[in-house]
N, C-alpha and C. Protein backbone atom coordinates (compact mmCIF):
# COMPACT_ATOMS: atom_id res chain seq x y z
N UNK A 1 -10.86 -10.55 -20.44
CA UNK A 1 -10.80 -9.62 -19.33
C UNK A 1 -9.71 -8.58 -19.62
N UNK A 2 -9.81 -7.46 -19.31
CA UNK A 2 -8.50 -6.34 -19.50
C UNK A 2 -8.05 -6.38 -17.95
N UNK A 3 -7.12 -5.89 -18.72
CA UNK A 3 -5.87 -5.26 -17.52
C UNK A 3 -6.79 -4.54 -16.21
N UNK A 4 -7.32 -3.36 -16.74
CA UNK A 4 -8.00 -2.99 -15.30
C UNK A 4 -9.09 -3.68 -14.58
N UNK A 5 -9.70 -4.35 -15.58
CA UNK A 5 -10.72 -5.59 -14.76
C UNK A 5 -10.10 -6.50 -13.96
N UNK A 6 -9.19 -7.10 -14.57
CA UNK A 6 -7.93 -7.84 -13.28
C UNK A 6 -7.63 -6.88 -12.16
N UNK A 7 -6.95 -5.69 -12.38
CA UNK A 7 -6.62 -4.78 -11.62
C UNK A 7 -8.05 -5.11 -10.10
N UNK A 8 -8.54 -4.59 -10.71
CA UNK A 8 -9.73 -4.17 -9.73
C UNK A 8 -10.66 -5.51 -9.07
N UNK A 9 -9.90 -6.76 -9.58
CA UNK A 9 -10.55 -8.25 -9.33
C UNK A 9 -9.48 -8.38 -8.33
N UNK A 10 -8.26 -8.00 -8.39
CA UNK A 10 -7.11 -8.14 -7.34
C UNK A 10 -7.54 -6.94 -6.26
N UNK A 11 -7.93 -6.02 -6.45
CA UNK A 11 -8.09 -4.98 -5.02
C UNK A 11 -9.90 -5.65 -4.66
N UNK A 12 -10.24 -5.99 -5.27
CA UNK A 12 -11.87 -6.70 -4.48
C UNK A 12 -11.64 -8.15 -3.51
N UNK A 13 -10.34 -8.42 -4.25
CA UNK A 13 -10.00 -10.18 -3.39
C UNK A 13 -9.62 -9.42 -2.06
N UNK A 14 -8.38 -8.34 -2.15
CA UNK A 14 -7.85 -7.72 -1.02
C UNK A 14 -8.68 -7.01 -0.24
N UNK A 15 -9.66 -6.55 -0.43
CA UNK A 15 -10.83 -5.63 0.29
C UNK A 15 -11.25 -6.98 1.03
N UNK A 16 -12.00 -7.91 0.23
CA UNK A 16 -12.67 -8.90 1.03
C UNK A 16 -11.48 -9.74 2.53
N UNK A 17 -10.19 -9.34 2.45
CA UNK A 17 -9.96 -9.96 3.36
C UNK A 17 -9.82 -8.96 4.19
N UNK A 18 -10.40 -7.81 4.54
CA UNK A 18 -9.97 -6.74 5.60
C UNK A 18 -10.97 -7.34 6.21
N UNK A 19 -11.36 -7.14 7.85
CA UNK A 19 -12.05 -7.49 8.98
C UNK A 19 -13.24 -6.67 8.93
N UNK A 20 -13.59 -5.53 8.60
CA UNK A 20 -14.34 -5.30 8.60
C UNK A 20 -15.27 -4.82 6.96
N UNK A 21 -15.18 -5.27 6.26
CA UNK A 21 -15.10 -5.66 5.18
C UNK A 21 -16.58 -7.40 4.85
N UNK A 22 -18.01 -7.15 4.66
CA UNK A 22 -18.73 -8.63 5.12
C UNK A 22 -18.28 -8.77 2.92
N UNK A 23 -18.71 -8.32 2.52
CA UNK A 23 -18.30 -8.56 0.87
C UNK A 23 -17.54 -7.85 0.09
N UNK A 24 -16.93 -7.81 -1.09
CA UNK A 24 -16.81 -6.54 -1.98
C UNK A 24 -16.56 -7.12 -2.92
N UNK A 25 -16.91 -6.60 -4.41
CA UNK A 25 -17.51 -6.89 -5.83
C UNK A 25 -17.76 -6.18 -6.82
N UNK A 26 -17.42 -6.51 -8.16
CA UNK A 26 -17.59 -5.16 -8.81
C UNK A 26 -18.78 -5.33 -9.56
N UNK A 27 -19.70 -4.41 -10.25
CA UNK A 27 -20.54 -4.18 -10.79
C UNK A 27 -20.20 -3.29 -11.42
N UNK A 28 -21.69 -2.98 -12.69
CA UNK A 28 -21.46 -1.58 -13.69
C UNK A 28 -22.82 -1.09 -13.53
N UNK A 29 -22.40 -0.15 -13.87
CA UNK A 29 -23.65 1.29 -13.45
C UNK A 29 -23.89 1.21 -15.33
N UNK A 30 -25.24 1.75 -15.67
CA UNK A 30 -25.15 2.28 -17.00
C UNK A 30 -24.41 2.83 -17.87
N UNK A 31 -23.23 3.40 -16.84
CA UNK A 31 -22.25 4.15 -17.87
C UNK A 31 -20.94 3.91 -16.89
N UNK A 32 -20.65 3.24 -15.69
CA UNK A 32 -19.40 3.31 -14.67
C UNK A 32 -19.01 1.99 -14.34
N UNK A 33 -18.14 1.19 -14.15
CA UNK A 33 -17.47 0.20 -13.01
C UNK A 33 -17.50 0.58 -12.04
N UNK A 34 -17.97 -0.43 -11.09
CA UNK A 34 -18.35 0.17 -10.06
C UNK A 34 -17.86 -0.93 -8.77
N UNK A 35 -17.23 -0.50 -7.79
CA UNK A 35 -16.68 -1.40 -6.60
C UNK A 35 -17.43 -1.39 -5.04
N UNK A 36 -17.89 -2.72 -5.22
CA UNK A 36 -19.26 -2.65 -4.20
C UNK A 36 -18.48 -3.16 -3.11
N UNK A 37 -18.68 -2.36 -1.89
CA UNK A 37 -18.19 -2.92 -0.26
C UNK A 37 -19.05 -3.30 0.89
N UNK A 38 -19.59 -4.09 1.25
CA UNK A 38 -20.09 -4.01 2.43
C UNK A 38 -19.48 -4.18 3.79
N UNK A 39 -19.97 -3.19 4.75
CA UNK A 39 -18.92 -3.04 5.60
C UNK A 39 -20.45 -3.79 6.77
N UNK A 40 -19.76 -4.71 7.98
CA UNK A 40 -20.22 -5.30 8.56
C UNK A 40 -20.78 -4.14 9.81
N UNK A 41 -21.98 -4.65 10.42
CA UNK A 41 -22.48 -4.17 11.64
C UNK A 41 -22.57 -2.68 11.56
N UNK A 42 -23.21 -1.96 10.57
CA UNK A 42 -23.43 -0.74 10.43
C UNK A 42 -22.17 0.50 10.26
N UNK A 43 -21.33 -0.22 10.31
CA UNK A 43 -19.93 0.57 10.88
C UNK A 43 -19.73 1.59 9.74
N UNK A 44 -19.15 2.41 9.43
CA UNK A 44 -18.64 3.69 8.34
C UNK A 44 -17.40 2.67 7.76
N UNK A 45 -16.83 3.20 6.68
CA UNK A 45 -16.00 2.34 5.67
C UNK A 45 -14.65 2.71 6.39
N UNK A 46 -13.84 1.49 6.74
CA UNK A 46 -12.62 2.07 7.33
C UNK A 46 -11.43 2.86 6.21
N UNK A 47 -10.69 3.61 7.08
CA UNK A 47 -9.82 4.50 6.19
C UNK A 47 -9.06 3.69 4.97
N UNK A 48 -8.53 2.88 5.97
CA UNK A 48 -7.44 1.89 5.60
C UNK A 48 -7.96 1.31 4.28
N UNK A 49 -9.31 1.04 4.40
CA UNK A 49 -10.18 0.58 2.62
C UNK A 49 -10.44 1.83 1.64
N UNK A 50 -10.90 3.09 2.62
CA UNK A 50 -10.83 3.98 1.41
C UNK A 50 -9.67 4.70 0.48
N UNK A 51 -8.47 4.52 1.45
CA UNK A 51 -7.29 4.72 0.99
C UNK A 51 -6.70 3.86 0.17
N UNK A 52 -7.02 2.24 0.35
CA UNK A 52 -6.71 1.62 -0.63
C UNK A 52 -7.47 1.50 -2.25
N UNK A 53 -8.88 2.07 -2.25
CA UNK A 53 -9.96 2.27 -3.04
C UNK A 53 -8.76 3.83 -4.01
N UNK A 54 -8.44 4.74 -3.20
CA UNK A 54 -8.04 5.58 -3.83
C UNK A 54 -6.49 5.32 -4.71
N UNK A 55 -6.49 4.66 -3.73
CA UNK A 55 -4.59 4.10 -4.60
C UNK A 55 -4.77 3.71 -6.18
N UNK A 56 -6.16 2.71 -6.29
CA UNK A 56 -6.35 2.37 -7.57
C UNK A 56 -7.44 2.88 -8.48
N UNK A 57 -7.61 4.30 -7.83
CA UNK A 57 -8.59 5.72 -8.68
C UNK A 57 -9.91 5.22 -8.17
N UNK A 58 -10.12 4.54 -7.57
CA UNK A 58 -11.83 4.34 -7.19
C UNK A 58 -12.26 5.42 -6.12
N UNK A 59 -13.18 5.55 -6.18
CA UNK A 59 -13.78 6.92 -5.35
C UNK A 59 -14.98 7.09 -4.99
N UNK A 60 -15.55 7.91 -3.81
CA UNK A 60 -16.72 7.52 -3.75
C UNK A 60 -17.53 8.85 -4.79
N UNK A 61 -18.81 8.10 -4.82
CA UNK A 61 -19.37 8.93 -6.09
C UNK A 61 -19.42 10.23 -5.96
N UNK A 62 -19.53 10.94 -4.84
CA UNK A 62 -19.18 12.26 -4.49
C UNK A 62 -18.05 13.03 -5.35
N UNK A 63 -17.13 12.22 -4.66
CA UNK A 63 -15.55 12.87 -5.17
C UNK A 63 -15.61 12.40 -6.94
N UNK A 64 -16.04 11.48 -7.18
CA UNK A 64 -16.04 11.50 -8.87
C UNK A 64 -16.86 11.94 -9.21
N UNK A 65 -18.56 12.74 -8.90
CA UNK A 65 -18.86 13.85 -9.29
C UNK A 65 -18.89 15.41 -9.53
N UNK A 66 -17.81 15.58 -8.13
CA UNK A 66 -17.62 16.63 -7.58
C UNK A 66 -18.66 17.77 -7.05
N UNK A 67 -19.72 16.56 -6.55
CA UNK A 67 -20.64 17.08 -5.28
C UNK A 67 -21.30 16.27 -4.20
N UNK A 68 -21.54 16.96 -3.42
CA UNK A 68 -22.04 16.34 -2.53
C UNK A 68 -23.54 15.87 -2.35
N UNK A 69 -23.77 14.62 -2.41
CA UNK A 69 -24.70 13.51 -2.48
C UNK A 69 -25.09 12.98 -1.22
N UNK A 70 -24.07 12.50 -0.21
CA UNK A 70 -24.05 11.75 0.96
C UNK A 70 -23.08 10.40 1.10
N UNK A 71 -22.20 11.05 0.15
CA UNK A 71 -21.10 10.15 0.33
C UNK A 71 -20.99 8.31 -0.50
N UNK A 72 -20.98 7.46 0.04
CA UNK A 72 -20.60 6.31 -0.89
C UNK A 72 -21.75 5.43 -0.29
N UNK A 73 -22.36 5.63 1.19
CA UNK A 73 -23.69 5.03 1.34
C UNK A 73 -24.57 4.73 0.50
N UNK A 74 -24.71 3.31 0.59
CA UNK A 74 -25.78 2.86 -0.92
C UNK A 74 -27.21 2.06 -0.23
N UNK A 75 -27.18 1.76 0.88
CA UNK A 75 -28.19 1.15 1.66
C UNK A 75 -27.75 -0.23 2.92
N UNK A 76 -28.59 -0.77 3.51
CA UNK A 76 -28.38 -2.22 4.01
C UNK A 76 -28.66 -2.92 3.54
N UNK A 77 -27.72 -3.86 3.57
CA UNK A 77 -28.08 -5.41 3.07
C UNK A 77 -27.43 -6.08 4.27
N UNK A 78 -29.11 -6.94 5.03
CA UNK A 78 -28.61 -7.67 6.12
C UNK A 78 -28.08 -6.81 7.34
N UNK A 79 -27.33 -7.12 7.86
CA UNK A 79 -26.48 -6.26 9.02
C UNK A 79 -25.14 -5.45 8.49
N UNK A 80 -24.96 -5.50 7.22
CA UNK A 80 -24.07 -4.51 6.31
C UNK A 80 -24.67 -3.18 6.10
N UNK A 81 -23.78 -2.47 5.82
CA UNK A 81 -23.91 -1.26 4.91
C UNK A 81 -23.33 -1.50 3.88
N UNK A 82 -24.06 -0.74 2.88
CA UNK A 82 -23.53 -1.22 1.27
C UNK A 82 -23.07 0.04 0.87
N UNK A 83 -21.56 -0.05 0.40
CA UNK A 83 -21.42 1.20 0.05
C UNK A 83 -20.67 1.31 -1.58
N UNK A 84 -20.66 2.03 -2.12
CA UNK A 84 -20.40 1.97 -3.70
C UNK A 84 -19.46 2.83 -4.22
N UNK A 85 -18.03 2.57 -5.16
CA UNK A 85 -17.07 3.41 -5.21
C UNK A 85 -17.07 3.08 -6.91
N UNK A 86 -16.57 4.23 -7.46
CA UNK A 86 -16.62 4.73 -8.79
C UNK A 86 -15.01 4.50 -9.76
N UNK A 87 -14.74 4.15 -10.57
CA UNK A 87 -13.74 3.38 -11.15
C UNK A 87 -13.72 4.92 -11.85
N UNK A 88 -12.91 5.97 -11.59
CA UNK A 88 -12.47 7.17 -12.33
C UNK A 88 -11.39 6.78 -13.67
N UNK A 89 -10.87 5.90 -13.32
CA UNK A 89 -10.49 5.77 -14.83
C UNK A 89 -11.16 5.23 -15.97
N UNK A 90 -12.17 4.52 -16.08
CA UNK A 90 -12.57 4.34 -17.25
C UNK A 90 -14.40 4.73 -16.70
N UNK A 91 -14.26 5.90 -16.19
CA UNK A 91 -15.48 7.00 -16.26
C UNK A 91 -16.41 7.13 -17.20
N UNK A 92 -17.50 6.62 -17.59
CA UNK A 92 -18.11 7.08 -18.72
C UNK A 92 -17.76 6.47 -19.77
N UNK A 93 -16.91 5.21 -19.38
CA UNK A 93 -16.71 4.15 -20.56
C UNK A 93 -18.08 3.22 -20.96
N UNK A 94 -18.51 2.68 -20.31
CA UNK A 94 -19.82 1.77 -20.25
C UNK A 94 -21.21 2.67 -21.12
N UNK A 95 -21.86 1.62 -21.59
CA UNK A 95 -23.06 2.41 -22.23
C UNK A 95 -24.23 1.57 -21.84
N UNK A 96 -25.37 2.22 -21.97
CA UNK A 96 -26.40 1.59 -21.61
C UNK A 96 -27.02 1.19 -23.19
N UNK A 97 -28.00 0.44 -22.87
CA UNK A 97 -28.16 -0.16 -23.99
C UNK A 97 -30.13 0.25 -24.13
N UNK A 98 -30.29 1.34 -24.58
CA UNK A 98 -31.87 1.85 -24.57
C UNK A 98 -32.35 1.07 -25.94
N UNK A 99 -33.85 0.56 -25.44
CA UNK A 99 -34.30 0.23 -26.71
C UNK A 99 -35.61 1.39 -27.27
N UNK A 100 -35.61 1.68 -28.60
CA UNK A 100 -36.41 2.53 -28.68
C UNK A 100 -37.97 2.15 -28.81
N UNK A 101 -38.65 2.08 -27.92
CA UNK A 101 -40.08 1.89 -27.46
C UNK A 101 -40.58 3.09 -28.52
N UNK A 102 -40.83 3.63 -29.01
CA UNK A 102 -41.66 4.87 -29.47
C UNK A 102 -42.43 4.62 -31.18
N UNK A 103 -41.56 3.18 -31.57
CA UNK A 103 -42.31 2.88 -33.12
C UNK A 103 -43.79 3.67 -33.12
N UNK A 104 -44.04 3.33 -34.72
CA UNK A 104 -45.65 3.88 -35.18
C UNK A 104 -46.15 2.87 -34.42
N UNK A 105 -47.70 3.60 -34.67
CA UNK A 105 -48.56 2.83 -33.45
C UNK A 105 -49.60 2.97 -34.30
C-alpha cells in the first residue's frame, strides 16, 4: 500500500463516522482514485465532508475537470445518494488496461 492509499484509507474511516455519511470507500476510475460517499436520506453532501475531502486534494469531478457536469452526484443506492470525489493528486496516474480485439480475421 503507499502512503497516499493509507492517507485516503484514514480520511474514508473518518468520513464513515460523520452522521450523515450511510458509506464511504475508495475505488479507481480507468485512469483516477476515486472516494465514494454515500450520504443518507437523499440529503446534499455536508460541508463539513466536502471540506474535509478538500483538505486531502479530493474534489468533486467538476472542480478536477474544470467544468461543469452536475457536480459529484453519481446516483442512488438504496435511500443514499452516491456521490464521487476525485484524488487530484495522483490524477491520471491509473491506466486502463485495453485489450486489442481487432487481430486478422
Amino acid at each position: 500500500m503507499t502512503d497516499r492509499e493509507a492517507e485516503l484509507r484514514q480520511l474514508v474511516a473518518e468520513l464513515r463516522e460523520h452522521e450523515a455519511v450511510d458509506d464511504a470507500f475508495l475505488a479507481k476510475s480507468f485512469t483516477d482514485r476515486l472516494v465514494i460517499v454515500d450520504i443518507g436520506d437523499g440529503e446534499g453532501v455536508p460541508a463539513e465532508v466536502t471540506d474535509r475531502l478538500a483538505q486531502y486534494d479530493v474534489r468533486e469531478p467538476d472542480e478536477a475537470d474544470g467544468f461543469d457536469a452536475g457536480g459529484s452526484f453519481a446516483g442512488d443506492v438504496g435511500n443514499a445518494t452516491r456521490h464521487h470525489f476525485v484524488d487530484v493528486r495522483t490524477r491520471g496516474s491509473h491506466q486502463s488496461y485495453v485489450v486489442d480485439g481487432y487481430g486478422s480475421l
